[in-house]
N, C-alpha and C. Protein backbone atom coordinates (compact mmCIF):
# COMPACT_ATOMS: atom_id res chain seq x y z
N UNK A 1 100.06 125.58 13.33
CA UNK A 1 98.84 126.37 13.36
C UNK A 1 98.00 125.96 14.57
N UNK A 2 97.84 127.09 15.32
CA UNK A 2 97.31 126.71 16.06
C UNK A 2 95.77 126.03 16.31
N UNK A 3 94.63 125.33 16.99
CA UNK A 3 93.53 124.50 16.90
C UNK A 3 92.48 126.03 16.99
N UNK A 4 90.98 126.77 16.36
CA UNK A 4 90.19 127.63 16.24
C UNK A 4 89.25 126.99 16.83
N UNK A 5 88.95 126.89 18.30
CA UNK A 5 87.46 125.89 18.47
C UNK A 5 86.35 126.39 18.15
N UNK A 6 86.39 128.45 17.93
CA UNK A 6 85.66 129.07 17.49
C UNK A 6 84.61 128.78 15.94
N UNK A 7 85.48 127.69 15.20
CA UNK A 7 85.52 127.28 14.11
C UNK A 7 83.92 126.19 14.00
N UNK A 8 83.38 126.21 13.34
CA UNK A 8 81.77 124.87 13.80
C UNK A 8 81.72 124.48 12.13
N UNK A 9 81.43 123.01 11.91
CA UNK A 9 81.61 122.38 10.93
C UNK A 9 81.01 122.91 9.62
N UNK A 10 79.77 123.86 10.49
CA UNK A 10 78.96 124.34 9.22
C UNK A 10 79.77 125.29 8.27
N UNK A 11 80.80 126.42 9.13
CA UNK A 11 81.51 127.26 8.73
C UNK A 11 82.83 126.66 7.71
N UNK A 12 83.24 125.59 8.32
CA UNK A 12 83.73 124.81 7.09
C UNK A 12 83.36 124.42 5.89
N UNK A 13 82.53 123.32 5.96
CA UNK A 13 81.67 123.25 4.60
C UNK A 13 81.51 124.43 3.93
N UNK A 14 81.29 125.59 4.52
CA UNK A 14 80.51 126.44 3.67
C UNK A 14 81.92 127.16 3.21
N UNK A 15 83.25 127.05 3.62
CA UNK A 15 84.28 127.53 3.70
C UNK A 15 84.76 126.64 2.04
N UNK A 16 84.55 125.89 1.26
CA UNK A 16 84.31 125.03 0.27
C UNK A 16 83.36 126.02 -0.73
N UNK A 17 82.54 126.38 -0.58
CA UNK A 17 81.87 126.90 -1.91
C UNK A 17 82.12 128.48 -1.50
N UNK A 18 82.64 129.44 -0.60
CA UNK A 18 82.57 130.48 -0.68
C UNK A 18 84.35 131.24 -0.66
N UNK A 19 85.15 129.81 -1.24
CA UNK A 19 86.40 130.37 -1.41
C UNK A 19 87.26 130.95 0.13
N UNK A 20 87.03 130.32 1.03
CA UNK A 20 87.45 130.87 2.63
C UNK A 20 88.62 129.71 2.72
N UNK A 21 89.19 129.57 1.75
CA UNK A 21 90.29 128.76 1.82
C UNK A 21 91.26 128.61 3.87
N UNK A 22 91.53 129.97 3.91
CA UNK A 22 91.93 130.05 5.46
C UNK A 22 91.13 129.98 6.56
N UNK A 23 89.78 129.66 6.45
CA UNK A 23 89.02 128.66 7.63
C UNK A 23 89.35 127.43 7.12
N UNK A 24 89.22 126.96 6.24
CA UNK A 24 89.82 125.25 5.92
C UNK A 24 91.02 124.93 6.07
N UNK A 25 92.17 125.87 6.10
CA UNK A 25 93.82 125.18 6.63
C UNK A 25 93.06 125.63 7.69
N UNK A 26 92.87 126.20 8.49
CA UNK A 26 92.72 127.06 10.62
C UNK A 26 92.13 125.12 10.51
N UNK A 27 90.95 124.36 10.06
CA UNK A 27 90.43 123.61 10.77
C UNK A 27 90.80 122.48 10.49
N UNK A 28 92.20 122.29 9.42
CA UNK A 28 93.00 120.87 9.21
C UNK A 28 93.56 120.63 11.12
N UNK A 29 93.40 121.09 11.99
CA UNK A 29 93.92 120.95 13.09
C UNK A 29 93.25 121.22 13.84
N UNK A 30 91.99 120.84 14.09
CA UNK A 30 90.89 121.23 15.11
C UNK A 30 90.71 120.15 15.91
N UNK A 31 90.50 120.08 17.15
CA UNK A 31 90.85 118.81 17.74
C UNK A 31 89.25 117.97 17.70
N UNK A 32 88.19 118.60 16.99
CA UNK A 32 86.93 117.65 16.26
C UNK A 32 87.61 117.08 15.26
N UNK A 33 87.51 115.69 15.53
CA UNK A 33 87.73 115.17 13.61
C UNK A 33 86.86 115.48 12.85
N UNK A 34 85.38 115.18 13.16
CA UNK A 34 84.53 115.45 12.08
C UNK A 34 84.73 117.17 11.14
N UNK A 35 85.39 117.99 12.13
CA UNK A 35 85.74 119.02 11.13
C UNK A 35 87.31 119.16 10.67
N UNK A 36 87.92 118.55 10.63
CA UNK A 36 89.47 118.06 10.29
C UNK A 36 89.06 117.02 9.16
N UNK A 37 88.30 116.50 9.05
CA UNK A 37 87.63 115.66 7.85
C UNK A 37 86.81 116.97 6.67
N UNK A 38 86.24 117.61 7.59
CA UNK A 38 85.54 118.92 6.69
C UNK A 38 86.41 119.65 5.92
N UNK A 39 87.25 120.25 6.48
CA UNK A 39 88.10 120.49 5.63
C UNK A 39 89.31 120.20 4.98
N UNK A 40 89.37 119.13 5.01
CA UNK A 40 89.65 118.36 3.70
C UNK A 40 89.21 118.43 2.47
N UNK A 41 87.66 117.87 2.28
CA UNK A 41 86.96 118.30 1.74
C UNK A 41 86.61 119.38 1.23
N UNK A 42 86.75 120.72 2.01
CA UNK A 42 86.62 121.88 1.59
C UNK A 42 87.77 122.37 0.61
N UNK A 43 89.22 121.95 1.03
CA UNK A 43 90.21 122.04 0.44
C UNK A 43 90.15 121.63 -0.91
N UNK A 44 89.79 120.27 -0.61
CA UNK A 44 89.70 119.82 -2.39
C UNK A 44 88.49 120.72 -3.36
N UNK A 45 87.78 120.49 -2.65
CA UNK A 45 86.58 121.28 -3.14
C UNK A 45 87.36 122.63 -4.10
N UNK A 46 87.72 123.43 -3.24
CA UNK A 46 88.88 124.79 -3.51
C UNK A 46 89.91 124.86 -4.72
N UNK A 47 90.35 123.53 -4.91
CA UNK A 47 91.58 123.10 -5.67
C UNK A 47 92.74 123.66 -4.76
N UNK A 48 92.62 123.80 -3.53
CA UNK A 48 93.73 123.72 -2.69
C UNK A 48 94.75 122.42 -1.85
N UNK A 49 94.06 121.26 -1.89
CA UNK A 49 94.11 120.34 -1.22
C UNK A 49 95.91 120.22 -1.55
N UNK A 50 96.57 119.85 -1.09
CA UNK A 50 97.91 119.20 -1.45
C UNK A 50 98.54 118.14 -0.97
N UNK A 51 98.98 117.21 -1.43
CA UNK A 51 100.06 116.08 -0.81
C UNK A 51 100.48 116.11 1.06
N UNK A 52 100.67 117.27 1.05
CA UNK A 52 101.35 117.11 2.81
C UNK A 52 100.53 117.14 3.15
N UNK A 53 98.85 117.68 2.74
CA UNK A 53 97.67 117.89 3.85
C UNK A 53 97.34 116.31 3.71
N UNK A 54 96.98 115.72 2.78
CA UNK A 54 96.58 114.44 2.59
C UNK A 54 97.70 113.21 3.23
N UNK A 55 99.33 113.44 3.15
CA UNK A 55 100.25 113.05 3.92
C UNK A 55 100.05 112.53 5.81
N UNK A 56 100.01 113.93 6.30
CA UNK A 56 99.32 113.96 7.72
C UNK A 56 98.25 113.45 7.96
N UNK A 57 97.35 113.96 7.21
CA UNK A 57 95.62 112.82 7.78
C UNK A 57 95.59 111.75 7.77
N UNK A 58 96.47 111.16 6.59
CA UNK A 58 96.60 110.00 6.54
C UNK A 58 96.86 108.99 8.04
N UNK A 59 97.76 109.93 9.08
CA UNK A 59 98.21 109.37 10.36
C UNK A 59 97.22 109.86 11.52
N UNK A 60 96.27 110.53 10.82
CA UNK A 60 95.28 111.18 12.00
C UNK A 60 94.71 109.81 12.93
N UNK A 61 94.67 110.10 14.03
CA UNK A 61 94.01 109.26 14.86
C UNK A 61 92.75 108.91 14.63
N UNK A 62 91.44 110.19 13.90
CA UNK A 62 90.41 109.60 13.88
C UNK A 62 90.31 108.88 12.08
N UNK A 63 89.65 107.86 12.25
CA UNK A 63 89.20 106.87 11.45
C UNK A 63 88.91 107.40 10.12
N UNK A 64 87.69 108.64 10.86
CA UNK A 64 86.98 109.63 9.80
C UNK A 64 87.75 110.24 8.89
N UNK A 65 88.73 111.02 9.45
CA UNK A 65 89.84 111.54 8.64
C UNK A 65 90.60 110.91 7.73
N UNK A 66 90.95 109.82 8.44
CA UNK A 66 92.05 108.64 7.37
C UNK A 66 90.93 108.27 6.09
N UNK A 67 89.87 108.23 6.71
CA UNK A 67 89.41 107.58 5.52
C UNK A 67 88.88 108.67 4.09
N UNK A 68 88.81 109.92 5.06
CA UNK A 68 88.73 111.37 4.00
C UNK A 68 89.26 111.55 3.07
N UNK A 69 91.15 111.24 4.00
CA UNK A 69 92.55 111.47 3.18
C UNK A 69 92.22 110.14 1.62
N UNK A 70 92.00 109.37 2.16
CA UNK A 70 92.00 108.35 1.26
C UNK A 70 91.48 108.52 0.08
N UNK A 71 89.77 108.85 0.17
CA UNK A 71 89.41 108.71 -0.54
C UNK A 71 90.45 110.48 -1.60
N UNK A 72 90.55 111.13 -1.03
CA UNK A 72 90.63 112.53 -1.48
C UNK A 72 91.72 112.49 -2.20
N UNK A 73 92.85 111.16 -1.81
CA UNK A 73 94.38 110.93 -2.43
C UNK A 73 94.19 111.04 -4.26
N UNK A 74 93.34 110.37 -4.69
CA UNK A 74 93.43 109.94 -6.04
C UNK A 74 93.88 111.02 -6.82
N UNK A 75 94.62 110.77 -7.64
CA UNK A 75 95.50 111.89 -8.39
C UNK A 75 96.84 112.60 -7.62
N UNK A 76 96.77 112.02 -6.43
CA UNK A 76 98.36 112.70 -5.88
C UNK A 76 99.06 111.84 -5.90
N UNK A 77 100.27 111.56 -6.29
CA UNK A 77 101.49 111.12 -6.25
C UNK A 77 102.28 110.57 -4.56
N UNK A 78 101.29 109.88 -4.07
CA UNK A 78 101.04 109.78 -2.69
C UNK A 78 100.86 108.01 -2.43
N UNK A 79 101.75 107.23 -1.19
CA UNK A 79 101.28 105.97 -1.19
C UNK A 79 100.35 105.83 -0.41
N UNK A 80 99.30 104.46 -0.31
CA UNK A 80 98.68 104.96 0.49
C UNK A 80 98.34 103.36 0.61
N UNK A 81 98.89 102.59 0.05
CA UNK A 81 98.71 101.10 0.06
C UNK A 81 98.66 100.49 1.40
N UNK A 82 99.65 100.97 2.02
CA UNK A 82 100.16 100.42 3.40
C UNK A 82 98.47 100.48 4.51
N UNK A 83 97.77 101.56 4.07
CA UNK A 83 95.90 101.42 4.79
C UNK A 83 95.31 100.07 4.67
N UNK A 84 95.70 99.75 3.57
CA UNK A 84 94.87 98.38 3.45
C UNK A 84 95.21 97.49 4.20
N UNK A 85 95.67 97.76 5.18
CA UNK A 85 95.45 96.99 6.65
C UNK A 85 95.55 97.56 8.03
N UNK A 86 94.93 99.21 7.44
CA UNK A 86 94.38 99.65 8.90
C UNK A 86 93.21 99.41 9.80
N UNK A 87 93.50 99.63 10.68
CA UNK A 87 92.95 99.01 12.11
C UNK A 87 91.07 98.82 12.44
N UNK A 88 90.86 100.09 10.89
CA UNK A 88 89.63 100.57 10.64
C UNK A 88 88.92 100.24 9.52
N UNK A 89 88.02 99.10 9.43
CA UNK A 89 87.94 98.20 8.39
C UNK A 89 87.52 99.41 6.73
N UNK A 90 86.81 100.16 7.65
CA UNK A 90 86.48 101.48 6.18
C UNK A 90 87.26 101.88 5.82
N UNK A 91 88.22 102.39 6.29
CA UNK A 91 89.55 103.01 6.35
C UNK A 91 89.89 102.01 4.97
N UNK A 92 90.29 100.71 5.19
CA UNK A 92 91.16 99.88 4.63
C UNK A 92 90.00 99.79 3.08
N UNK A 93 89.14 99.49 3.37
CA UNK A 93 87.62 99.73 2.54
C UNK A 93 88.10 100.37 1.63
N UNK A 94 88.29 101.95 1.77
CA UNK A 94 88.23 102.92 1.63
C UNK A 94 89.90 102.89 0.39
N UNK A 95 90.59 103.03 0.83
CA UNK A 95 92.06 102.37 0.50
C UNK A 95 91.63 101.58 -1.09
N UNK A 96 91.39 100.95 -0.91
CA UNK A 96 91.30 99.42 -2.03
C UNK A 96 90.57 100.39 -2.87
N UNK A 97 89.50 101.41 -3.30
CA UNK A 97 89.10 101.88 -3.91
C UNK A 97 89.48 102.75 -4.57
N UNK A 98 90.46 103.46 -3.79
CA UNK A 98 90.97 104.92 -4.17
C UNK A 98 92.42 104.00 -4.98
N UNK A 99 92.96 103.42 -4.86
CA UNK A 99 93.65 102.21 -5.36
C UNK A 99 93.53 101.99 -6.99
N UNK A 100 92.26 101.42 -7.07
CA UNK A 100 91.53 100.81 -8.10
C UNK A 100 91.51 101.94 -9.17
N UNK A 101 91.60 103.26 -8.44
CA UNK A 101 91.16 104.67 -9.72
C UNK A 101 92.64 105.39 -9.98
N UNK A 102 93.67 104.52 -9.61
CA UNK A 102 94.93 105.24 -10.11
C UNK A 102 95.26 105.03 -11.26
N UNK A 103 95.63 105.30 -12.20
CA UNK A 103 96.05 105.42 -13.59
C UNK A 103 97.34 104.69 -13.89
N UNK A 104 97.74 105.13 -12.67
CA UNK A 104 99.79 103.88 -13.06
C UNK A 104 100.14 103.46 -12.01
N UNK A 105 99.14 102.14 -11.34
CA UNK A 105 99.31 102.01 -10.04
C UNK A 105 100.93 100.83 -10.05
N UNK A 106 101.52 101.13 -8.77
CA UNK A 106 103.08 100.56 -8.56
C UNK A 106 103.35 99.35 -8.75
N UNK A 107 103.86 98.38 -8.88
CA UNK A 107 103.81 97.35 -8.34
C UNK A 107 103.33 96.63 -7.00
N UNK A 108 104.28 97.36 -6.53
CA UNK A 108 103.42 97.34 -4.91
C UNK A 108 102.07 97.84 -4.33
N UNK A 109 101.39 98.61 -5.32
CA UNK A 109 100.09 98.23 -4.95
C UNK A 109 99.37 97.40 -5.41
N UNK A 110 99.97 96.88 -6.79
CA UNK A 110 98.89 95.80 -7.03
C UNK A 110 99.43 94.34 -6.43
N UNK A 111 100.60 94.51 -5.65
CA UNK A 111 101.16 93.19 -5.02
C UNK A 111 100.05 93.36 -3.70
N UNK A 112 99.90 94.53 -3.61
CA UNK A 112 98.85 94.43 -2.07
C UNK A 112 97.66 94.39 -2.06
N UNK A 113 97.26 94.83 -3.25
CA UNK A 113 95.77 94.50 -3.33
C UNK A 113 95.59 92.82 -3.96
N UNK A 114 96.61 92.48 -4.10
CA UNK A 114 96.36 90.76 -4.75
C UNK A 114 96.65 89.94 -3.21
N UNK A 115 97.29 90.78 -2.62
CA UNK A 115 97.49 90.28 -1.32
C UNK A 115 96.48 90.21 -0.06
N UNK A 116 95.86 91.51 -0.36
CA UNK A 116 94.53 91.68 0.60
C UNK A 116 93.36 90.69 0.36
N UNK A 117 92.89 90.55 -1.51
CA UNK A 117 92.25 89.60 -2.05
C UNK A 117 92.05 88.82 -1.27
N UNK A 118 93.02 87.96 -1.16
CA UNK A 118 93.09 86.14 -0.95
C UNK A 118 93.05 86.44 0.79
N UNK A 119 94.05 87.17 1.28
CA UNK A 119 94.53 87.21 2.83
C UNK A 119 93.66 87.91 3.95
N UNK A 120 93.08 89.20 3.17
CA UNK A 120 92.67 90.39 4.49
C UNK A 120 91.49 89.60 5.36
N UNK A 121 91.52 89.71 6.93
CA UNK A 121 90.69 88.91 7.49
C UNK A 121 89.23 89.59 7.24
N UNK A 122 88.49 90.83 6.85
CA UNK A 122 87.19 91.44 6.71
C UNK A 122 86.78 91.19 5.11
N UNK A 123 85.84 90.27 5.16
CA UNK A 123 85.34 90.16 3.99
C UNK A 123 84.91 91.51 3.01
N UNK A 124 84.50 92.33 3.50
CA UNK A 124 84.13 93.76 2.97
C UNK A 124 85.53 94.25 2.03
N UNK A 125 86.65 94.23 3.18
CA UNK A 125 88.43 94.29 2.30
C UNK A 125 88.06 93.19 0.80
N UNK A 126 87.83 92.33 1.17
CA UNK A 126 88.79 91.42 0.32
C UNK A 126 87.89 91.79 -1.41
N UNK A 127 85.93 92.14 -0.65
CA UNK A 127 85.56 92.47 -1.87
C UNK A 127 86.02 93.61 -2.32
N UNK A 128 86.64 95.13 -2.07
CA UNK A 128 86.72 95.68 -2.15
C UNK A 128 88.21 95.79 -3.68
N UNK A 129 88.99 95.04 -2.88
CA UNK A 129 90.22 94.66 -3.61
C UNK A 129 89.86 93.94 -4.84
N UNK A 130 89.01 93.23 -4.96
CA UNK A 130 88.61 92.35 -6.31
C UNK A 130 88.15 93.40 -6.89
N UNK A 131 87.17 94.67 -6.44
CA UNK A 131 86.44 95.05 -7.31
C UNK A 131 87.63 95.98 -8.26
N UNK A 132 88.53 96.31 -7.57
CA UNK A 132 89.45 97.06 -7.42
C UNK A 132 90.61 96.14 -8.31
N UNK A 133 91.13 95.58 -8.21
CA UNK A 133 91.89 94.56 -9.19
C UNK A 133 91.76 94.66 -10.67
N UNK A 134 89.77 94.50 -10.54
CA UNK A 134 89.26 94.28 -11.77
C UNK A 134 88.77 95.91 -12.57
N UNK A 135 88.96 96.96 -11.71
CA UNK A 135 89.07 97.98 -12.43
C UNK A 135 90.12 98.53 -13.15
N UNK A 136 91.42 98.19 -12.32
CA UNK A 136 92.80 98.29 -12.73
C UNK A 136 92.83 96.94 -14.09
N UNK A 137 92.40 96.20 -14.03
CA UNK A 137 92.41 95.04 -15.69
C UNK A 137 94.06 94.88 -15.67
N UNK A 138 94.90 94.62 -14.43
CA UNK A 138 96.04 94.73 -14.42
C UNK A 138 96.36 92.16 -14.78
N UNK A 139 96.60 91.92 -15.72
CA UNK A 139 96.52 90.48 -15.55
C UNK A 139 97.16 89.98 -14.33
N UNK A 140 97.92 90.57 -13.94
CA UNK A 140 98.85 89.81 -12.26
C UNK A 140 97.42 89.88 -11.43
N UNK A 141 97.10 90.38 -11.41
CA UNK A 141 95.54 90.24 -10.31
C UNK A 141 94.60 89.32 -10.55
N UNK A 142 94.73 88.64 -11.81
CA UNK A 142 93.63 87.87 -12.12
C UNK A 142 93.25 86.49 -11.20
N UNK A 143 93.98 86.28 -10.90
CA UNK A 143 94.39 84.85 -9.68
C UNK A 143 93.99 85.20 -8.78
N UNK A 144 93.49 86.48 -8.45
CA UNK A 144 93.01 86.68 -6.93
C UNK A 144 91.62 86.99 -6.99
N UNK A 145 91.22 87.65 -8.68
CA UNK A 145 89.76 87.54 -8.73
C UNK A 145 89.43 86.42 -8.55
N UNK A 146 90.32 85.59 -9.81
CA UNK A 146 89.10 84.14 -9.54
C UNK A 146 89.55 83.58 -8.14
N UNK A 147 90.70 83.43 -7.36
CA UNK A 147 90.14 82.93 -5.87
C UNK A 147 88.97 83.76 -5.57
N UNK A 148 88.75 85.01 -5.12
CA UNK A 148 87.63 85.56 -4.99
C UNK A 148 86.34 85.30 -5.40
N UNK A 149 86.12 84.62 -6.56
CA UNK A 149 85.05 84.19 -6.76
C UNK A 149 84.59 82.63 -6.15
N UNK A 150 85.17 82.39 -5.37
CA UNK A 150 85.18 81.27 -4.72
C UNK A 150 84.85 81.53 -2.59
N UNK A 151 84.75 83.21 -2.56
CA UNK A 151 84.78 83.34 -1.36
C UNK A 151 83.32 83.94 -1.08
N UNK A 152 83.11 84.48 0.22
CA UNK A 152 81.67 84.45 0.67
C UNK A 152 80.82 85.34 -0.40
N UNK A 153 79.56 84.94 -0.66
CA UNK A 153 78.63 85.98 -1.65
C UNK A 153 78.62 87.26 -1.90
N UNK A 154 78.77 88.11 -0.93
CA UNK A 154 79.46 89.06 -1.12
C UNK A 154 80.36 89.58 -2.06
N UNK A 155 81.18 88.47 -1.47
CA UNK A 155 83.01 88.56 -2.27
C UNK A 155 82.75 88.23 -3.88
N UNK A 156 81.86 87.30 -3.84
CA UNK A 156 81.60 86.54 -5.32
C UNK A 156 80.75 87.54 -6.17
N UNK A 157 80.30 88.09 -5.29
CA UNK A 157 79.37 88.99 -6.43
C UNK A 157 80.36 90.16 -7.27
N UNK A 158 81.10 90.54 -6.44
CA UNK A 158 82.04 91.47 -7.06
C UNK A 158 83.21 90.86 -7.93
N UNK A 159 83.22 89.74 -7.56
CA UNK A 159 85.16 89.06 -7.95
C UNK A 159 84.33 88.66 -9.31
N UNK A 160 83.08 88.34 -9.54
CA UNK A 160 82.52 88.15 -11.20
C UNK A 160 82.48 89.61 -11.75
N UNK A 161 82.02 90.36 -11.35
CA UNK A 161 81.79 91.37 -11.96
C UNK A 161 83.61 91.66 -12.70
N UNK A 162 85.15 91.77 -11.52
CA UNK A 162 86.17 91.83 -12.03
C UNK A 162 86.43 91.45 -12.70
N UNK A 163 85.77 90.86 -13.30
CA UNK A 163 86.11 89.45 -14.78
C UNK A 163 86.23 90.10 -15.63
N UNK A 164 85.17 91.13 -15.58
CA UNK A 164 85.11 91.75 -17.26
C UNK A 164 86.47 92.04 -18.08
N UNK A 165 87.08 92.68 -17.63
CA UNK A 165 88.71 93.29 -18.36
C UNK A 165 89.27 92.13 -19.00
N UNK A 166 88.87 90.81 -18.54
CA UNK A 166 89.86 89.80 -18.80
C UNK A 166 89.24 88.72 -20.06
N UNK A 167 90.26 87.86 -20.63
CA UNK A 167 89.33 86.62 -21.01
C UNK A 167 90.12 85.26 -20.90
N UNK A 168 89.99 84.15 -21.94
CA UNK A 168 90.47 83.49 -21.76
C UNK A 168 89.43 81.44 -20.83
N UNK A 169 90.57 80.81 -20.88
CA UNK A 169 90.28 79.71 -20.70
C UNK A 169 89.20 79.63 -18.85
N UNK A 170 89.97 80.21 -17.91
CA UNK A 170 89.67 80.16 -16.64
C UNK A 170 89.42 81.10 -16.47
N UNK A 171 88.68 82.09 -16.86
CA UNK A 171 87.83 83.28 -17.19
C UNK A 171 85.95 83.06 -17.61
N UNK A 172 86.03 81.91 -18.43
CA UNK A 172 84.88 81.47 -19.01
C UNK A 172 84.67 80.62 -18.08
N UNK A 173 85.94 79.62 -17.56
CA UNK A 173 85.37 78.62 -16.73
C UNK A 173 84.51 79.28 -15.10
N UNK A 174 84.70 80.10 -14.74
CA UNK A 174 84.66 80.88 -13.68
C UNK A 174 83.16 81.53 -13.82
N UNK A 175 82.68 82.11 -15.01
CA UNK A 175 81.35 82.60 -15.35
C UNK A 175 80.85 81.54 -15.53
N UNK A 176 81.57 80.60 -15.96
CA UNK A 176 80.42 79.18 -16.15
C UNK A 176 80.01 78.83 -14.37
N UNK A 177 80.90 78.79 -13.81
CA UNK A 177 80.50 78.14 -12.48
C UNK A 177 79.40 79.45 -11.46
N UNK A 178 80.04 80.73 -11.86
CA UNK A 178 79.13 81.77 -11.48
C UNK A 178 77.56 81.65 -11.92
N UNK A 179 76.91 80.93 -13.04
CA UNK A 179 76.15 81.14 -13.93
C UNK A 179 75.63 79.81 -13.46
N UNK A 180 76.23 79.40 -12.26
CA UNK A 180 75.29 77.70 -11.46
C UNK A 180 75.41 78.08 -9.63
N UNK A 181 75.81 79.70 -9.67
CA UNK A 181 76.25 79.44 -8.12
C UNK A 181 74.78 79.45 -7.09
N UNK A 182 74.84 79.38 -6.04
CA UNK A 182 73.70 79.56 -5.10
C UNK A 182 73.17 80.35 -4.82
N UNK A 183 73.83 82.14 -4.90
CA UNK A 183 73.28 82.85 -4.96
C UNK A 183 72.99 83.70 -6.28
N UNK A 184 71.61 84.55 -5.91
CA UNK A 184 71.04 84.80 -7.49
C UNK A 184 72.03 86.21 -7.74
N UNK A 185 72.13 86.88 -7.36
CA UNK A 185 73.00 88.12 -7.33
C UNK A 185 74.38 87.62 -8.09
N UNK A 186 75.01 86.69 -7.90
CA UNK A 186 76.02 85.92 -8.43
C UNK A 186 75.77 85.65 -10.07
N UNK A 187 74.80 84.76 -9.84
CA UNK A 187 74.27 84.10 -10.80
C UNK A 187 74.15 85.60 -12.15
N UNK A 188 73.09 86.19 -11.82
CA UNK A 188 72.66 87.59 -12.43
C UNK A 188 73.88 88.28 -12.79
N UNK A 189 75.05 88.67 -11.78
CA UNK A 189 76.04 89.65 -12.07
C UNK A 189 76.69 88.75 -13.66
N UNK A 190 76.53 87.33 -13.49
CA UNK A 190 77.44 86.32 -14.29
C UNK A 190 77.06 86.71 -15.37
N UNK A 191 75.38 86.42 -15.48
CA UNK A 191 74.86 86.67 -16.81
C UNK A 191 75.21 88.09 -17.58
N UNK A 192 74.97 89.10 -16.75
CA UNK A 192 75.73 89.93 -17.38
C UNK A 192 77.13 90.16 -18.02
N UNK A 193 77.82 89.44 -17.52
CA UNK A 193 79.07 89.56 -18.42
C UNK A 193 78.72 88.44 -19.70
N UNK A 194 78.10 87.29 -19.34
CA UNK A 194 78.08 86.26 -20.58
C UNK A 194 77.05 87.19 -21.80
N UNK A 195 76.09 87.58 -20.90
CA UNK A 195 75.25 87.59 -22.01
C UNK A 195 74.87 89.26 -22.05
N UNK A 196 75.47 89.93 -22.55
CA UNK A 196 75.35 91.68 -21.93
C UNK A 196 74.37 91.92 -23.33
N UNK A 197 73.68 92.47 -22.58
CA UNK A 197 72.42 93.44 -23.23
C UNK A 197 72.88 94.63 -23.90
N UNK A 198 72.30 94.88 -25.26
CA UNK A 198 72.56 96.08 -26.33
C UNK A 198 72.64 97.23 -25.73
């Protein structure tokens, strides 16, 4: 298909609530990302979106897009694990979340999100994956929350919150140490799991 430069982002978006399904495939290939990201969006919006459109963006050059595809994957039968160490820290961000909301995630994604945990060099990743671990309540992940709760404040604020799904011996011990840490956000997220309000 060929690129419509005639095409302007507004006409997309609006190509989403007024059923113009064929301005949103014309602008999956517009050489703007920000409107190659639009309609995406518009697509899903539509209930048109499908696997090969989300497939391709996935390899789009701009950032914006990959991270569109990503979030937009959930519910397709689509991998998408392998982001969580693209080049584009949102991107990868982005990844770990859409992750976290799959219903029967693979082995291999939860080998990579236990892997990103402990390993990914952007702290933003690694919270992302804990929070993400701990939405999935998958027990193989639990070893990477609690390392996580041991990493920068950030990281700790979320890797307590992952706790919840779980229990047990080094579960309690972990809210206990959350429930003395240095930061209050920590401290606070802790109390909430120990002591949750009616």
């Amino acid at each position: 298909m060929a690129p419509n430069p005639s095409i302007d982002r507004f006409a997309v978006i609006a190509a989403g609530f007024q059923g113009d399904t064929s301005t949103a495939l014309a602008a999956l290939n517009h050489s703007d990302s920000s409107l190659r990201a639009s309609a995406l969006r518009a697509l899903h919006r539509l209930g048109e979106l499908r696997a090969e459109h989300i497939a391709h963006s996935l390899m789009d050059q701009s950032p914006e897009v990959r991270r569109t595809a990503v979030e937009l994957s959930v519910g397709f039968d689509i991998s998408i694990y392998e982001l969580l160490n693209d080049s584009d820290v949102f991107v990868a961000e982005m990844t770990a979340w859409s992750l976290g909301e799959h219903q029967h995630p693979s082995d291999e994604e939860i080998n990579a999100l236990i892997h990103a945990t402990t390993e990914h060099a952007e702290s933003v990743v690694r919270e992302a994956c804990a929070a993400a671990l701990g939405s999935l309540g998958d027990i193989r992940g639990l070893p990477a929350i609690l390392s996580a709760c041991a990493d920068k404040p950030a990281v700790r604020r979320r890797a307590v919150l992952a706790l919840a799904p779980f229990d047990g011996e080094l579960v309690d011990a972990a809210l206990q140490r959350a429930l003395e840490d240095r930061d209050w956000q920590v401290r606070q997220n802790a109390e909430i799991l120990v002591n949750p309000r009616d």
